[in-house]
Structures are given as structure tokens and as C-alpha cells.
Protein backbone atom coordinates (compact mmCIF):
# COMPACT_ATOMS: atom_id res chain seq x y z
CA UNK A 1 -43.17 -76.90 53.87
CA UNK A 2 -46.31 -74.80 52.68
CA UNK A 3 -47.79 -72.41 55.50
CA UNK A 4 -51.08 -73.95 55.62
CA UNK A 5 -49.36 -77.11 56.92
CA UNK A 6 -47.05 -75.26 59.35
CA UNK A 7 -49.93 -73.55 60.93
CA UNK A 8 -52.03 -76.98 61.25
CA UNK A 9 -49.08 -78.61 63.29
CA UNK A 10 -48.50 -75.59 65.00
CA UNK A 11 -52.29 -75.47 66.09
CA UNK A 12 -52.71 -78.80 67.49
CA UNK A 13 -48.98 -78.84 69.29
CA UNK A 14 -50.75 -75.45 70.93
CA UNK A 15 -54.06 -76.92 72.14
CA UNK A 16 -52.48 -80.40 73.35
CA UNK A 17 -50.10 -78.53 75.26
CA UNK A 18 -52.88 -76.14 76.49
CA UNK A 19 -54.19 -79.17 78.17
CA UNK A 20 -51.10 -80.19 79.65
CA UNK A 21 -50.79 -76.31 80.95
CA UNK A 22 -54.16 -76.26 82.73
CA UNK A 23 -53.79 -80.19 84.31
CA UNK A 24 -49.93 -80.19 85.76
CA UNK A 25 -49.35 -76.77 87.18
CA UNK A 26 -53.05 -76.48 88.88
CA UNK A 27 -54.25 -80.26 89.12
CA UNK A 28 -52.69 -80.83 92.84
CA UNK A 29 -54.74 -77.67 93.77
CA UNK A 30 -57.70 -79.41 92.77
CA UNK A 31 -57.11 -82.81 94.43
CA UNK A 32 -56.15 -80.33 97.30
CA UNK A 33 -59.36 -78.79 97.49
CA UNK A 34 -61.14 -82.23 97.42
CA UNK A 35 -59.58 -83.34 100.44
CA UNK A 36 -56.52 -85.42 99.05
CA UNK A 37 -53.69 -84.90 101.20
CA UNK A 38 -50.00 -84.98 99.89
CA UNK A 39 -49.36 -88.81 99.75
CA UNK A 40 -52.43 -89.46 97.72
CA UNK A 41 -51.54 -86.27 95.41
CA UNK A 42 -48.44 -87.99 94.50
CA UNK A 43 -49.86 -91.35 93.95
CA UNK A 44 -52.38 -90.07 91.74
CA UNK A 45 -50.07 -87.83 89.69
CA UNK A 46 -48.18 -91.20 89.69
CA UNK A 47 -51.29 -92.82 88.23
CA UNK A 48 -51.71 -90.52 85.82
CA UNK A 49 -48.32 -90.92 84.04
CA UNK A 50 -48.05 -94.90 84.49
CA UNK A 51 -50.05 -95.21 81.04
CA UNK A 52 -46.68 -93.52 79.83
CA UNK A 53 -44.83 -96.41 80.28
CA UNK A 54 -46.52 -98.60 78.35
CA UNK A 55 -49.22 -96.39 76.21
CA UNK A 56 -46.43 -95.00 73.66
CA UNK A 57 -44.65 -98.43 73.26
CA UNK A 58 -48.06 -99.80 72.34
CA UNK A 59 -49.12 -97.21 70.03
CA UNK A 60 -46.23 -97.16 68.31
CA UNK A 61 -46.05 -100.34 67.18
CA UNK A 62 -49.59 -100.65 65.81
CA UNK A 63 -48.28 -97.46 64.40
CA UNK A 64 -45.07 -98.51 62.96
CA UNK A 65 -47.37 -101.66 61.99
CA UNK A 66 -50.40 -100.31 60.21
CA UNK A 67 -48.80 -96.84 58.91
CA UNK A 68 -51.73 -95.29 60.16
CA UNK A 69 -49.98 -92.74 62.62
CA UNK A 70 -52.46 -89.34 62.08
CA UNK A 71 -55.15 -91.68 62.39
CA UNK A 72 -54.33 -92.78 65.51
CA UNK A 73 -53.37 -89.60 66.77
CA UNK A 74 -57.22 -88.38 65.82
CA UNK A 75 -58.33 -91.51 67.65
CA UNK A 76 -56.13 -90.50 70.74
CA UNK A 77 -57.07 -86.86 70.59
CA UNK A 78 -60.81 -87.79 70.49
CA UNK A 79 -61.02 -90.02 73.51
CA UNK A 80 -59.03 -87.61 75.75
CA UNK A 81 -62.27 -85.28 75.51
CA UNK A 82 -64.44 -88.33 75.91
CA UNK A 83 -62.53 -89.62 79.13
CA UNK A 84 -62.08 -85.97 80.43
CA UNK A 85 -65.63 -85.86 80.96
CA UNK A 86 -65.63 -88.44 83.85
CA UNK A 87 -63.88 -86.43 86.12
CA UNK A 88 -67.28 -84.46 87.26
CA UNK A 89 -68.70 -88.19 87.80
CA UNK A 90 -66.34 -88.83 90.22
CA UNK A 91 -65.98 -86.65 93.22
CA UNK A 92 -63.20 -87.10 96.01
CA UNK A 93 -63.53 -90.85 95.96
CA UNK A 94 -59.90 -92.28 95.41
CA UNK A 95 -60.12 -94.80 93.53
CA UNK A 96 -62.32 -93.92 90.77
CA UNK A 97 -60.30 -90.47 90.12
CA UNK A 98 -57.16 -92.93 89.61
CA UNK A 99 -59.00 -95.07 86.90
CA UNK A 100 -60.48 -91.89 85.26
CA UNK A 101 -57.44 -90.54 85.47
CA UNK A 102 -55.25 -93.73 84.18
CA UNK A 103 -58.50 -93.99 81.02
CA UNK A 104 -57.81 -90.19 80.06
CA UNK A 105 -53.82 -90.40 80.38
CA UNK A 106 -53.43 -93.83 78.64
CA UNK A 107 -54.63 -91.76 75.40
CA UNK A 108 -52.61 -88.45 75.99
CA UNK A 109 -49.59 -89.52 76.92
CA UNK A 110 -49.99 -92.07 73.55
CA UNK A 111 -50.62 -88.88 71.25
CA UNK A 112 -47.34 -86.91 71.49
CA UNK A 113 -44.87 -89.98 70.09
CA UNK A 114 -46.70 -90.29 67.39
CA UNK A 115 -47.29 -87.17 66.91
CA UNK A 116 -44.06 -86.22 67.04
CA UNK A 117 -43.60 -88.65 64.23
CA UNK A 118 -45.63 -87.09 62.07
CA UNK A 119 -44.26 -84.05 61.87
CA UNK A 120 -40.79 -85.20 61.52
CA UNK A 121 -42.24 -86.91 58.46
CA UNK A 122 -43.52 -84.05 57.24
CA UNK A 123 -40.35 -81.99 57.31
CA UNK A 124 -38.09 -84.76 56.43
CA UNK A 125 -34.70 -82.36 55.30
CA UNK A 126 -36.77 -79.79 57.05
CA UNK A 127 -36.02 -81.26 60.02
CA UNK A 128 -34.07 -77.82 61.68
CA UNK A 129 -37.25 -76.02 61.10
CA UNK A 130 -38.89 -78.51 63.85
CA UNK A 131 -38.06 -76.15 66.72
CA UNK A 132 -39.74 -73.30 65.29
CA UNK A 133 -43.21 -75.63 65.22
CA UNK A 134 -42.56 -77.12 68.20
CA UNK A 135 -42.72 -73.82 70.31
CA UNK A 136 -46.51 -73.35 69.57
CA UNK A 137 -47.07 -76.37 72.01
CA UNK A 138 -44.82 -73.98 74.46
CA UNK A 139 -47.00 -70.94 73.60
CA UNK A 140 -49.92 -72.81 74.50
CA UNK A 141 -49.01 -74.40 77.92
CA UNK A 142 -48.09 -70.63 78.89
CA UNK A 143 -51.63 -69.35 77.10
CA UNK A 144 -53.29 -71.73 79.72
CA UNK A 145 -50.45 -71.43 82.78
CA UNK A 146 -51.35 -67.89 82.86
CA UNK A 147 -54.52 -67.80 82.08
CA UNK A 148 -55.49 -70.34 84.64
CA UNK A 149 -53.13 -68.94 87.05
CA UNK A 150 -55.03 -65.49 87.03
CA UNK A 151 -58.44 -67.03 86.83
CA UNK A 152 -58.61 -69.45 89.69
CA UNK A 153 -57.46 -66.54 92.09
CA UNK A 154 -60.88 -65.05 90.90
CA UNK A 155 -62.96 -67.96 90.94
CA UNK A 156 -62.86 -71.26 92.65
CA UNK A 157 -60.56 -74.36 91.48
CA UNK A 158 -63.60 -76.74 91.00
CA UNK A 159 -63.94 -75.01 87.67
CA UNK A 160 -60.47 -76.33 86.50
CA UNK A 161 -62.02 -79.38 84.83
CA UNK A 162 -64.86 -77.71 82.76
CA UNK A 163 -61.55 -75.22 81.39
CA UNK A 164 -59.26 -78.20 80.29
CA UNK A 165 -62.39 -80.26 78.82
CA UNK A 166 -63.35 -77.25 76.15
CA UNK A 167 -59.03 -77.39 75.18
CA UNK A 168 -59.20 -81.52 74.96
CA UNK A 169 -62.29 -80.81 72.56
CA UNK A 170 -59.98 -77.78 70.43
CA UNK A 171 -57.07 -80.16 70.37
CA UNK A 172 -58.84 -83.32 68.74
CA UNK A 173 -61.33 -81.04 66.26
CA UNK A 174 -57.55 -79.70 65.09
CA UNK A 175 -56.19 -83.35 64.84
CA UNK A 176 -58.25 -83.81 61.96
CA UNK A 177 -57.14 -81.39 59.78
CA UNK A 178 -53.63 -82.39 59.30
CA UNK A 179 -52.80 -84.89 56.30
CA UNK A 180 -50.91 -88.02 56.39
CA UNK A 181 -46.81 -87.64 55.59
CA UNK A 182 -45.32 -88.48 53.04
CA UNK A 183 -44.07 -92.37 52.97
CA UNK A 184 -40.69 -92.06 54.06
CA UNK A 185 -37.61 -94.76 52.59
CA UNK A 186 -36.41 -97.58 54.99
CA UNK A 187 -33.29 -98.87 55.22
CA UNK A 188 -32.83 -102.24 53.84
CA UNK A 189 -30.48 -103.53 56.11
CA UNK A 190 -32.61 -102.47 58.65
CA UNK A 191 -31.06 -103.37 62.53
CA UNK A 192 -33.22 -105.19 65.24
CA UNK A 193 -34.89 -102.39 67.42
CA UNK A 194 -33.99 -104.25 70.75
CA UNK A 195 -30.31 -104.79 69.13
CA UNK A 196 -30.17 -100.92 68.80
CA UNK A 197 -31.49 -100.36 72.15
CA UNK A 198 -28.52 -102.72 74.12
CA UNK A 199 -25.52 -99.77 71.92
CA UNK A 200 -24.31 -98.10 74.85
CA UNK A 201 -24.69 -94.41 73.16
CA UNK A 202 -28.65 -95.26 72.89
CA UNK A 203 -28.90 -96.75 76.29
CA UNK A 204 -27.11 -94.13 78.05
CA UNK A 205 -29.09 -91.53 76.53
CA UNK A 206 -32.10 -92.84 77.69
CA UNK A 207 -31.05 -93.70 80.77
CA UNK A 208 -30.19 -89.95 81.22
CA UNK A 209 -33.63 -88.68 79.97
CA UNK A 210 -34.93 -91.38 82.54
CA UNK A 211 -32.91 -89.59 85.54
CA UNK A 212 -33.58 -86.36 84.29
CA UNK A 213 -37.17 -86.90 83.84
CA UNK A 214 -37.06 -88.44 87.43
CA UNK A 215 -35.90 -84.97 88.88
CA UNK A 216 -38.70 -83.16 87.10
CA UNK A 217 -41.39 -84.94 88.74
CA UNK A 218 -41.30 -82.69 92.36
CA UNK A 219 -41.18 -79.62 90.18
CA UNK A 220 -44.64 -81.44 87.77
CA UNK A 221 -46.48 -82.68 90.78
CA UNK A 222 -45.81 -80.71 93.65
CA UNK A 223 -44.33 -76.99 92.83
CA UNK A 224 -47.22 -75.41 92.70
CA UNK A 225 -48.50 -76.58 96.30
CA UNK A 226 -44.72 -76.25 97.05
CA UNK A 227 -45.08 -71.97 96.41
CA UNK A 228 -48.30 -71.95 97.97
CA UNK A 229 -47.33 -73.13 101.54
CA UNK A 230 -44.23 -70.44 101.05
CA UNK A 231 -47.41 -67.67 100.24
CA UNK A 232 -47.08 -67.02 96.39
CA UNK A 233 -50.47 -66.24 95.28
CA UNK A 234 -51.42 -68.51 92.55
CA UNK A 235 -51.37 -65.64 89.64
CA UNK A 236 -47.58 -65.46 90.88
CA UNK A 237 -47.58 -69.32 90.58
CA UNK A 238 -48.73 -69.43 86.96
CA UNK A 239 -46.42 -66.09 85.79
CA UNK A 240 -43.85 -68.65 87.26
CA UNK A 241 -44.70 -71.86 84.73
CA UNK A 242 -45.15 -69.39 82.81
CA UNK A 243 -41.52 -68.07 82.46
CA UNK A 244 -40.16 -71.33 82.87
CA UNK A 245 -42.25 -72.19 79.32
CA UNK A 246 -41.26 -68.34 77.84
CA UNK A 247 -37.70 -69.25 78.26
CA UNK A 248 -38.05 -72.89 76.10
CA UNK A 249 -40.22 -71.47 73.67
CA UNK A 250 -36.85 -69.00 73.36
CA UNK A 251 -34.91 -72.07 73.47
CA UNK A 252 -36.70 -73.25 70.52
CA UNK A 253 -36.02 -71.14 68.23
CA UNK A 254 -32.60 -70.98 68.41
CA UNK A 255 -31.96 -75.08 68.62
CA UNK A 256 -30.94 -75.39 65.46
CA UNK A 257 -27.81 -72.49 66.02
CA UNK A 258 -26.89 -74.08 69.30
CA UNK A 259 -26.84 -78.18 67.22
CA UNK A 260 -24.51 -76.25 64.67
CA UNK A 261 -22.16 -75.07 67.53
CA UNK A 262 -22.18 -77.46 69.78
CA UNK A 263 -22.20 -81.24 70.37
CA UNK A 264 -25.00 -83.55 71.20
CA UNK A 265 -22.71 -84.37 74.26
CA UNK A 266 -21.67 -80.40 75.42
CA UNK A 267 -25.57 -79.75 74.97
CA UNK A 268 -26.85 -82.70 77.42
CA UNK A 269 -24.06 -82.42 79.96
CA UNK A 270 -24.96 -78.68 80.07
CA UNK A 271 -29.37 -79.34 80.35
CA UNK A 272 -28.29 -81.48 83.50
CA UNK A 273 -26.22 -79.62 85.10
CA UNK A 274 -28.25 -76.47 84.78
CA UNK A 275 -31.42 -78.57 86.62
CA UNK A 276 -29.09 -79.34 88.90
CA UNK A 277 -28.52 -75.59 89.86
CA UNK A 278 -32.31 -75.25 89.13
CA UNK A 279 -33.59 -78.09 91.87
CA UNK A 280 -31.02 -76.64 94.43
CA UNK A 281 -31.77 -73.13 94.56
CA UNK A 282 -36.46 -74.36 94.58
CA UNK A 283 -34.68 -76.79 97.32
CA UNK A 284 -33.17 -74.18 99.49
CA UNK A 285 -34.11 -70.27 98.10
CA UNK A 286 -37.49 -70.88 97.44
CA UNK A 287 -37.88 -67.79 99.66
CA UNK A 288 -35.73 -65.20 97.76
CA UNK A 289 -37.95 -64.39 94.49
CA UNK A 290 -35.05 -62.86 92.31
CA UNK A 291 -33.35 -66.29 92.44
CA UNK A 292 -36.29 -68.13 92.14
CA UNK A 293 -37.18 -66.31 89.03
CA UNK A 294 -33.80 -66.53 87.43
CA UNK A 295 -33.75 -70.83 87.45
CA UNK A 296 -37.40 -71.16 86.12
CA UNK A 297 -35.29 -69.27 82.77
CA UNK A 298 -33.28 -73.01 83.19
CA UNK A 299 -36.02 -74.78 81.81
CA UNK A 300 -35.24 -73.68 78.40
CA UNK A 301 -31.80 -76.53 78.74
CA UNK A 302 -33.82 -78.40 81.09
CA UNK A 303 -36.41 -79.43 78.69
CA UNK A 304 -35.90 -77.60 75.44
CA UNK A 305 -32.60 -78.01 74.68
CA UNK A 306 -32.31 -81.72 75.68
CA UNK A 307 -35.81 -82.40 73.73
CA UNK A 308 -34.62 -80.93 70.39
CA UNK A 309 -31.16 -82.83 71.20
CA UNK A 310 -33.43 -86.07 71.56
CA UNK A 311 -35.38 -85.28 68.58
CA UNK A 312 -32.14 -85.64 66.11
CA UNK A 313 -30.60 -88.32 68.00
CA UNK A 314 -33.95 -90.73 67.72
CA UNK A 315 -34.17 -89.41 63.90
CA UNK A 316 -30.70 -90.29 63.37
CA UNK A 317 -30.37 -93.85 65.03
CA UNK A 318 -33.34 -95.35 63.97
CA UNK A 319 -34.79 -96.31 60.90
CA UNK A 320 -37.57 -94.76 59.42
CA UNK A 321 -40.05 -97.73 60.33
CA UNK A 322 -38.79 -97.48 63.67
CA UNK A 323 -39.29 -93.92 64.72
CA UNK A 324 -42.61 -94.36 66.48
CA UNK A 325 -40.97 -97.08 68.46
CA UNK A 326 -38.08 -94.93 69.45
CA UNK A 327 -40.29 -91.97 70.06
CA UNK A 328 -42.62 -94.39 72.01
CA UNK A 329 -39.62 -95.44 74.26
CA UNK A 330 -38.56 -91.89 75.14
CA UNK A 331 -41.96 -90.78 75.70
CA UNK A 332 -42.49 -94.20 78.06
CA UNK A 333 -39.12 -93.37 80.17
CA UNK A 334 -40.69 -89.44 80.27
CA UNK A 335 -43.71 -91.09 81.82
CA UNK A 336 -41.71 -93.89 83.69
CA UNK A 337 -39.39 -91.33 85.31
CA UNK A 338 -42.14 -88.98 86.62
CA UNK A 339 -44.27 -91.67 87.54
CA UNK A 340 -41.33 -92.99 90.16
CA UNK A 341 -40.61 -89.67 91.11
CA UNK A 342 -44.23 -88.24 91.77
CA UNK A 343 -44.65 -91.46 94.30
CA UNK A 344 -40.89 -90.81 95.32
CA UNK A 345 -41.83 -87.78 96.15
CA UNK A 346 -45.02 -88.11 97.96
CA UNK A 347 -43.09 -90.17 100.51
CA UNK A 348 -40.18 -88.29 101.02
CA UNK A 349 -41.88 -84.86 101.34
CA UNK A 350 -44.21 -86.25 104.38
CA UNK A 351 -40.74 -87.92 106.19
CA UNK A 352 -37.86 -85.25 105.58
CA UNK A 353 -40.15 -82.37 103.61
CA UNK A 354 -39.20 -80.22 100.55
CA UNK A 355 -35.78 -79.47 100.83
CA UNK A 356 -34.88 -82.89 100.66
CA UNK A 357 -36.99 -83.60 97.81
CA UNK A 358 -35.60 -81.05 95.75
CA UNK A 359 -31.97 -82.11 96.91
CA UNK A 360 -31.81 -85.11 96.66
CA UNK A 361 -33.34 -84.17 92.36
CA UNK A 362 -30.06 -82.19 91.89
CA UNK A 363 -28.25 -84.85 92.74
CA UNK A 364 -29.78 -87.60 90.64
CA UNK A 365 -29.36 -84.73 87.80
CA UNK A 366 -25.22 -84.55 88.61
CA UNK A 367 -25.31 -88.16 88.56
CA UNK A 368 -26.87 -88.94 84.96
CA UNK A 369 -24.46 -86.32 83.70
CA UNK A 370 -21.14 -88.02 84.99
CA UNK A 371 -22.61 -91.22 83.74
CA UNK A 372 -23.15 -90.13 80.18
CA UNK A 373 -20.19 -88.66 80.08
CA UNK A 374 -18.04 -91.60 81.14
CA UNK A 375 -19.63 -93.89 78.63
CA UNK A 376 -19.72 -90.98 75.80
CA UNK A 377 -16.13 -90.97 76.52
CA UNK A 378 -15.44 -94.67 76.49
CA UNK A 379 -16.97 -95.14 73.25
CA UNK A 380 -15.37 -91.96 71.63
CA UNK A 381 -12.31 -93.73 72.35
CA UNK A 382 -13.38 -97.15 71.23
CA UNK A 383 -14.04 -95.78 67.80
């Protein structure tokens, strides 16, 4: 791979995830200060990741279809600034923040699959140096975690739109400069993609990155108001995020060593257990800092780890026509999972409050991993 083209990937996985880095850490504390209260925060971080669900499956097969994958990623990147706008049209009325909300979402959440896509085509035998791009979408979310973090203690939250706008505008201008891949080879005894999907390895695995996704949504949606009401200042929140994202850009560059060493099995059995710990200490030592600060360095199995364990499974056991669709469907059960959680959550935390919400995460996390490893097992054996 030439450096011009590592750098291009590398800049737009930084400026999409900048977005992403400004909106889910800080967006409750907007909708806070417009008067939403914690039921309709959770419903309307719900909102914003239903379009995950379907957006990605969509996508990807009219990309899978057309071969026009970069394109649509430039056409996804480009009406995420145009929809962004409408939020300062909108004010604190309900309704018309969720359908500005579900317009702008239904195009990011359709970008990464494909996007992913892309640059696995571009590194085809490459594929170990994916990591090492990857962790510039990391570098990013901190750049803006931070950034934001420190900023909105000076000035007021209502600016928080205006900040991720100008990164939606970066983040489609650099869609444009990255070329097609190459055409890569299909198989010619190609499998059904809904055949694939009934193999118990591939359903299991999703269903795990479903329940694991699931846990992640109190910690997306409702962490940051979570640390507030226990009186961390919100430069403290963001140097939080912020750690959690240090420790999986970390992660990423040493995923290809720990795919060598280990198997895809060890490696997922450990990313959900580790949540598990994670979820249980925010659940009930959210007031001792040193512990607090030692489980955000989790997120580097919680999300790293299992994403580049995803990345070579999906490259692996689907054809080449097919990745978008298999990206698409663990992109859809990302959004699906945090979707059901966020509303989850915004119901449980008004009837039995945070420590339950938190809890009961952990233990969907211990769950998925004695599941997987039951029907890991069974098929090991089988074979």
C-alpha cells in the first residue's frame, strides 16, 4: 500500500470518528440543557441508532449490487453535513429532533460498512496492516472527546452542534479523495448469504456482538450524565472517553500480534468478560476514581479487540461480493443492540436507577460469552 493512500483512509476514518466523538459522549448534555429529561434522552439516542438496523443492510446491497461502494460512501458523507444543519431549525420540540436526528443517522451509520469495505479492498493480503489505519478513527474520537470535553466547561453546550457540523463538512470533503479498490475475485461456488447466516459459528458471533453491543448502550447514551450527577466536571468526563479511546487505539496496533497468538474464540471470550468487569465496577465504584480509571483501559478488548476479531471473521466467511452485506449486518446488530439498550435503559434508570442499569449490562456480557462458548465448543467437536 503506497503512503498517499494510507494517509487518505487514515484521514477520513479520523474526521468520521471526530463526529462520532463530539455527538455520543456530549449529545445527552445537550438534550439536557434543552429540557429533555432522561426517558426522552434515551428514546432519542434510541432514534438515532434505529437507521442502523436497517441503513447498512440497505446500502450494502445497492453496494454489493452496483460496485459503486466509495461512491456511496461520498454520497453518505455529504448528506450527513447537509442533515446536520437542521438541528439549529429545530429547538427542544421532540419530535422534530427525532426525525432530524433519524435523516442525519440513516446516512452515518450507512457510511462505516461500506467503508470498511473499502479499505479491506484496498489492502487485500494487507489485511494485518488494517489495525494500524483503523486507529486514526480512534485518534480522532479522542481529538474531539477532549477537545470538546475542555471546551464546553468554558463555553456553553448550545455550541456543540456548530463544532460537529464543521467535522461532518472535513469528513465528506476527505471522502472524495480516496480511489475506488481494486476489483476483488469471487468465488464461483459462491454460498447463499442467508444460508451462511443460519451456520451456527456466524450466528453465534453475531448474536454475541448483538449482546455485547446491547451492554454498551448505558455507557454511549448515558455515562456522561451518569459522572455528572456523581460531580466529575465535564473536562474530567472527556479525559475519561478519552482514555477509554487511548487504550483501543493501543489495542490497534498490536491486533495483528494478539490474532497470531491467540484464537478468534480466547480473544472474544476474553472482550466479554473484561466489559463485564468494566459495567460492574461504573455500576457500583463509580465513586472511587482509581478504579474507575483503570476499566475505561477495558475498552481496548471491549471494542478493539473484538472489532479487529470481527473484521477477519466477516473477511474470511464471506465472499468477496458479499462483504458489504456482512459488514452491513454487523454494523445493523451494532445499531440494533444500542438502539434496545438506549430505550432499555431510559426505563430502567427512572424505576431502579444506575446501578441496576449497569448490572444488569455485566450480566448480559457473562451471558453472550457462555453462549458462544457452548456452541464454539459443540461445533469444534462436530468437526
Amino acid at each position: 500500500m503506497s503512503t498517499s493512500l494510507y494517509w487518505r483512509l487514515s484521514l477520513f476514518y479520523f474526521f468520521y470518528f471526530a463526529v462520532l466523538g463530539g455527538f455520543m459522549p456530549y449529545w445527552s448534555l445537550y438534550l439536557k440543557q434543552l429540557q429533555f429529561d432522561e426517558k426522552a434522552i434515551g428514546q432519542l439516542m434510541a432514534i438515532g441508532m434505529l437507521t442502523r438496523i436497517f441503513a447498512p443492510n440497505f446500502w450494502g446491497y445497492l453496494a454489493d449490487s452496483t460496485g459503486k461502494r466509495i461512491e456511496l460512501v461520498r454520497l453518505g458523507a455529504s448528506m450527513v453535513a447537509v442533515f446536520w444543519a437542521g438541528i439549529f431549525f429545530v429547538g427542544s420540540h421532540f419530535w422534530l429532533m427525532a426525525a432530524v436526528l433519524f435523516a442525519y443517522s440513516f446516512f452515518q451509520n450507512a457510511i462505516l460498512a461500506q467503508f470498511e469495505a473499502v479499505t479491506i479492498g484496498h489492502l487485500q493480503e494487507q489485511r494485518a496492516l488494517y489495525g494500524q489505519i483503523r486507529l486514526w478513527g480512534s485518534l480522532g474520537f479522542i481529538a474531539t472527546v477532549a477537545g470538546f470535553g475542555y471546551l464546553l466547561d468554558l463555553i456553553s453546550v448550545k455550541w456543540l452542534p456548530i463544532l460537529l457540523l464543521i467535522s461532518a463538512i472535513v469528513a465528506a470533503l476527505c471522502s472524495y479523495i480516496i480511489p475506488r479498490p481494486p476489483q476483488q475475485t469471487q468465488s464461483k461456488q459462491r454460498k447463499p448469504f442467508l444460508y451462511l447466516l443460519k451456520q451456527p459459528l456466524l450466528w453465534s458471533f453475531f448474536a454475541a456482538h448483538f449482546l455485547l453491543q446491547l451492554s454498551h448502550a448505558p455507557y454511549y447514551s448515558f455515562f456522561s450524565l451518569y459522572l455528572e450527577e456523581h460531580h466529575y466536571s465535564r473536562s474530567t468526563i472527556g479525559l475519561l472517553w478519552s482514555l477509554g479511546v487511548l487504550a483501543e487505539v493501543i489495542a490497534f496496533t498490536q491486533t495483528h500480534r494478539l490474532l497470531a497468538k491467540f484464537s478468534e474464540l480466547q480473544l472474544i471470550i476474553a472482550c466479554l468478560l473484561l466489559a463485564a468487569v468494566r459495567w460492574w465496577v461504573i455500576a457500583l465504584a463509580v465513586d472511587v476514581p482509581w478504579l474507575l480509571w483503570t476499566v475505561q483501559t477495558f475498552h481496548a478488548f471491549s471494542f478493539a479487540v473484538f472489532h479487529a476479531v470481527a473484521m477477519q471473521f466477516i473477511f474470511r466467511e464471506f465472499d468477496a461480493g458479499q462483504q458489504g452485506q456482512g459488514q452491513a449486518v454487523y454494523s445493523a446488530l451494532w445499531g440494533l443492540g444500542v438502539a434496545i439498550g438506549s430505550w432499555l435503559t431510559g426505563m430502567v434508570w427512572v424505576a431502579w436507577g444506575a446501578t441496576w442499569v449497569y448490572s444488569l449490562a455485566a450480566g448480559v456480557c457473562v451471558f453472550a460469552a457462555l453462549m458462544i462458548v457452548k456452541i464454539w465448543q459443540q461445533q469444534t467437536l462436530q468437526n
